[in-house]
C-alpha atoms as a PDB file:
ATOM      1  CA  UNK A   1     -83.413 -80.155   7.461  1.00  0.00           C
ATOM      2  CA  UNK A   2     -80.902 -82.786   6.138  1.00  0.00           C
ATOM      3  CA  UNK A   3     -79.843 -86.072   8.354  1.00  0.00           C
ATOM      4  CA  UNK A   4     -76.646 -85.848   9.704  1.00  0.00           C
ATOM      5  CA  UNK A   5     -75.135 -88.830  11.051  1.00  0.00           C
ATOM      6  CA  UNK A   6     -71.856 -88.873  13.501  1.00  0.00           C
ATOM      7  CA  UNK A   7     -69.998 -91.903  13.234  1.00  0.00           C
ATOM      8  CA  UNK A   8     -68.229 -93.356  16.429  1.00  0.00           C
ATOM      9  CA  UNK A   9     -64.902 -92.128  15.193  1.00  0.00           C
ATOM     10  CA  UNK A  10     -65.975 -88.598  14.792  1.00  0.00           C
ATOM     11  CA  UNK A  11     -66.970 -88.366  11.106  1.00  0.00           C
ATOM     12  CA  UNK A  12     -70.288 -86.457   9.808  1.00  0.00           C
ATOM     13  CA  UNK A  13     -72.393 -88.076   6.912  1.00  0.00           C
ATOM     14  CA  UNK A  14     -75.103 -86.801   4.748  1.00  0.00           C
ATOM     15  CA  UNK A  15     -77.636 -88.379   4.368  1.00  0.00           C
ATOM     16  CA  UNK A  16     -78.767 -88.408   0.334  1.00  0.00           C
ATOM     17  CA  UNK A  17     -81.218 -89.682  -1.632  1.00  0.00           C
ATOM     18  CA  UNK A  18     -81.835 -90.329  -5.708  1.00  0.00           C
ATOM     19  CA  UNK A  19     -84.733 -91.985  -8.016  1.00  0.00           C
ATOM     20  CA  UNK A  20     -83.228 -94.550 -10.684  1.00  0.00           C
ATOM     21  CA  UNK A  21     -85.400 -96.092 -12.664  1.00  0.00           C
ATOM     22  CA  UNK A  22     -85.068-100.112 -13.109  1.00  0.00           C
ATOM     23  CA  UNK A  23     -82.953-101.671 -15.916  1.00  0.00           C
ATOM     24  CA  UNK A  24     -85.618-104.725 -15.493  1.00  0.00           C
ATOM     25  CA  UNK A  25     -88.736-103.499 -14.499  1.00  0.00           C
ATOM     26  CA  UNK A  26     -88.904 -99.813 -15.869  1.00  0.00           C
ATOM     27  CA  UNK A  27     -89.783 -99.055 -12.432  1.00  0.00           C
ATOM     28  CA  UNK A  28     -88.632 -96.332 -10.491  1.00  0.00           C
ATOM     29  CA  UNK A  29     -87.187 -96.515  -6.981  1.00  0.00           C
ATOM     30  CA  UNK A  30     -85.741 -93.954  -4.248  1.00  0.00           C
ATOM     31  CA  UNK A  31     -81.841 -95.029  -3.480  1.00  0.00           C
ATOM     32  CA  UNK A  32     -80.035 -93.532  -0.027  1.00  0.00           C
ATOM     33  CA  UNK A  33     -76.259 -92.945   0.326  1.00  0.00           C
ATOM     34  CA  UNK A  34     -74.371 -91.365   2.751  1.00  0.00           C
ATOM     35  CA  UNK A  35     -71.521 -88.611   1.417  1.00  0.00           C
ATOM     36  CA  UNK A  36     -69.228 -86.686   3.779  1.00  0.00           C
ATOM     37  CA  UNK A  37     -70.053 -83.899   1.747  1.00  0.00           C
ATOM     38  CA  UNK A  38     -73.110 -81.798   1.878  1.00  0.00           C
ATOM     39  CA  UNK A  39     -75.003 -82.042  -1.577  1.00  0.00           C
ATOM     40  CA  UNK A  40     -78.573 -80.760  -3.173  1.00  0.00           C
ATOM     41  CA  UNK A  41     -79.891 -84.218  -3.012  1.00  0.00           C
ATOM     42  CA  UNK A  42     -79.646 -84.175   1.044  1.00  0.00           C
ATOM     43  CA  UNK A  43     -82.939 -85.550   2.530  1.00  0.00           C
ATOM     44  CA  UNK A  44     -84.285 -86.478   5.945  1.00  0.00           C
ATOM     45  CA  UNK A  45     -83.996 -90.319   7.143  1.00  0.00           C
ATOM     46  CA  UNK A  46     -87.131 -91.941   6.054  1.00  0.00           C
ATOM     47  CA  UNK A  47     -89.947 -92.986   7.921  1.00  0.00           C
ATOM     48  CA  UNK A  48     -89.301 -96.896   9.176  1.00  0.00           C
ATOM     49  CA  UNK A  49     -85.463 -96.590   8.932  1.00  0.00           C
ATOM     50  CA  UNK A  50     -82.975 -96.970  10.991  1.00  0.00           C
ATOM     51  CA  UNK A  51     -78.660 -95.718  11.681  1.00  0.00           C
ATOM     52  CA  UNK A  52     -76.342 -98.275  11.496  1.00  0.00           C
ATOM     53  CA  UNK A  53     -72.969 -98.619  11.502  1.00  0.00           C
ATOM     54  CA  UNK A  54     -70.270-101.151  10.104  1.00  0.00           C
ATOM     55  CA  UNK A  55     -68.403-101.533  13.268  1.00  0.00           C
ATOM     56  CA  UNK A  56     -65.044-102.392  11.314  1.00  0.00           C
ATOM     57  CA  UNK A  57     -65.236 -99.316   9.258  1.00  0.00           C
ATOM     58  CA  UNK A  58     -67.368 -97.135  10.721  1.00  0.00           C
ATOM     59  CA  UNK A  59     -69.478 -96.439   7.510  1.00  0.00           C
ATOM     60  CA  UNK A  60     -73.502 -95.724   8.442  1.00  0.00           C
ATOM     61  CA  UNK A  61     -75.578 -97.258   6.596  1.00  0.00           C
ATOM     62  CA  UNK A  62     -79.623 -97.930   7.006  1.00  0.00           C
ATOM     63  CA  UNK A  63     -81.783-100.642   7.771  1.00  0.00           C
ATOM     64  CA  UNK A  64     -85.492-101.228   7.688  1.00  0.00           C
ATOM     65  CA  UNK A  65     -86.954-100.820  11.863  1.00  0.00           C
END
């Protein structure tokens, strides 16, 4: 099942997630966004991560536990 978030004025996120591969390094790493849409790239919240929100405007992002 996909993460939903609910932010504290009432707005659902998505939680999403994407490889890219590395401009630099050639190496490939696992990107998360947040859409207020519901898309085929929806994912659960990661092991060791963490909600949070911007409290001016009210965007979640995540942080490392």
């Amino acid at each position: 099942m996909a993460y939903e978030h609910t932010n504290s004025k009432g707005k659902v996120y998505h939680l999403n997630s994407k490889d890219v591969t590395l401009k630099s390094t050639g190496r490939v790493q696992t990107i998360y966004y947040f859409s207020k849409d519901s898309r085929s790239t929806a994912c659960d919240l990661p092991a060791g991560k963490q909600v949070i929100e911007n409290a001016k405007t009210g965007l979640p992002m995540l942080k490392n536990k």
